[in-house]
Protein backbone atom coordinates (compact mmCIF):
# COMPACT_ATOMS: atom_id res chain seq x y z
CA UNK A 1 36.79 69.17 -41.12
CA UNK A 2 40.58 70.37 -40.41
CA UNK A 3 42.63 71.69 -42.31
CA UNK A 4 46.70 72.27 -42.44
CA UNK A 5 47.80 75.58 -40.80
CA UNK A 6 51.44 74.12 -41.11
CA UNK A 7 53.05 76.15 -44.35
CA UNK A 8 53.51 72.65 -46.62
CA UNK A 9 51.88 71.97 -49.90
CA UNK A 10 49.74 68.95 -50.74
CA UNK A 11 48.55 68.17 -46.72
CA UNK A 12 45.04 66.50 -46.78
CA UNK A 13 43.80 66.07 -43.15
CA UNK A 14 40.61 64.18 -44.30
CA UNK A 15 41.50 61.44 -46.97
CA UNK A 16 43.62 58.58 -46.76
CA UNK A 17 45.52 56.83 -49.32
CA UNK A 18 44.55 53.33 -49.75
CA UNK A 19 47.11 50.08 -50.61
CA UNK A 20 45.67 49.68 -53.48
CA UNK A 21 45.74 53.09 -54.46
CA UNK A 22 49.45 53.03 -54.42
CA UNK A 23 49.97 49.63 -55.61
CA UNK A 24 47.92 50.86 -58.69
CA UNK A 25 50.63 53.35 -58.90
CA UNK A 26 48.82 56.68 -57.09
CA UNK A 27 51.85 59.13 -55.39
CA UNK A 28 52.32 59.70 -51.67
CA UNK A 29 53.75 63.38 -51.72
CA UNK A 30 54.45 63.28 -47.97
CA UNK A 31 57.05 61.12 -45.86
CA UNK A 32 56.27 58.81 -43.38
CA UNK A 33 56.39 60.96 -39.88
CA UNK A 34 55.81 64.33 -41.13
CA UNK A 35 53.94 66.13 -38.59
CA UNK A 36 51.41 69.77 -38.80
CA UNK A 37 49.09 71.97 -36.99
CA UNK A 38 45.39 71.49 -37.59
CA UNK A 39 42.57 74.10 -37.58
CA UNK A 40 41.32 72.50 -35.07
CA UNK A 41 44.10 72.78 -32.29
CA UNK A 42 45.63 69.22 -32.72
CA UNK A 43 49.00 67.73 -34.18
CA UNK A 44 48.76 65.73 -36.73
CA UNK A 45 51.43 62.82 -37.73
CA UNK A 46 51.28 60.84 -41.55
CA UNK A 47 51.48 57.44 -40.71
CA UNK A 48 51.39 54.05 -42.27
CA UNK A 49 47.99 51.19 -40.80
CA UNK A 50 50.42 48.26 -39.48
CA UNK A 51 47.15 46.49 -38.65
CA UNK A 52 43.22 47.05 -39.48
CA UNK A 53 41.53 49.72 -38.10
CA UNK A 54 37.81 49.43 -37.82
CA UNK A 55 36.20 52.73 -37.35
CA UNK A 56 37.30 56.46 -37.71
CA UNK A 57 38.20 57.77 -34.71
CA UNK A 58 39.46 54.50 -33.44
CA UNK A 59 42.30 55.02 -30.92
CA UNK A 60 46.08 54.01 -31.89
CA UNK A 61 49.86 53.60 -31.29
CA UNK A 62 52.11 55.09 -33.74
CA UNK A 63 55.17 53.49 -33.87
CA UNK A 64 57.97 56.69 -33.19
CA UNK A 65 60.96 54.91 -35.40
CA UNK A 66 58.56 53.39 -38.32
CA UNK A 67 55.83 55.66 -38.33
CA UNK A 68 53.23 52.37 -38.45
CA UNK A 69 50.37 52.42 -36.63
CA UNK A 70 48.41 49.97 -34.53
CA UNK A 71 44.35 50.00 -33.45
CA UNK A 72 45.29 49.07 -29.43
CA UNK A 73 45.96 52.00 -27.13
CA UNK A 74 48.09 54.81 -27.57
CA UNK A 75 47.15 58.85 -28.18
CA UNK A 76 46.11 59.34 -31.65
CA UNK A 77 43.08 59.10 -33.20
CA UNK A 78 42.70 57.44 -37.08
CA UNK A 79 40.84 59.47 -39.64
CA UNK A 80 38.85 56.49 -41.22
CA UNK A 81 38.44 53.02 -41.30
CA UNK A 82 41.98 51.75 -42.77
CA UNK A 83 43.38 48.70 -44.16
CA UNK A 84 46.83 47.38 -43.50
CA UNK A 85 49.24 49.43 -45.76
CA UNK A 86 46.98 52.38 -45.99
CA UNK A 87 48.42 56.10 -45.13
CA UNK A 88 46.87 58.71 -43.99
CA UNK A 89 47.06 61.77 -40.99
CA UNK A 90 46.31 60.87 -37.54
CA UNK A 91 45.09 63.31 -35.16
CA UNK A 92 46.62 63.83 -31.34
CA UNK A 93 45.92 66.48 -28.74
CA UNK A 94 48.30 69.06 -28.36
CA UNK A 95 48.53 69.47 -24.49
């Protein structure tokens, strides 16, 4: 499991924050396109699921204006299976 190296408070790698989470009133403390180091050597970018996303790991397209992210393509990697309107931090290689 990663963690932050980045020197910001409240940056949780490993969970994601559901719709209904934050339809049931749950905080998101970070913005859309905020972007850290992880333990692990990669860069990591919070991002909002634009469509479904069927398995961790599953590769994706973050959107660079809207921070949304689509299952088709693209460099990062999604943390966990994800719903549309879930958040959460998804992973890309750093070189």
């Amino acid at each position: 499991m990663a963690y932050s190296v980045t020197p910001l408070v409240g940056i949780d790698l490993v969970n994601t924050v559901t719709a209904v989470q934050i339809t049931a009133g749950y905080p998101i403390n970070q913005l859309l396109g905020v972007q850290v180091w992880g333990s692990d050597g990669l860069r990591y970018v919070f991002a909002k699921a634009a469509a479904v996303i069927t398995a961790p790991n599953t590769v994706c397209t973050v959107d660079a204006s809207a921070f949304t992210v689509t299952a088709s393509g693209g460099a990062y990697t999604a943390p966990a299976t994800m719903a549309i309107g879930d958040y959460g931090w998804f992973s890309k290689a750093s070189v």
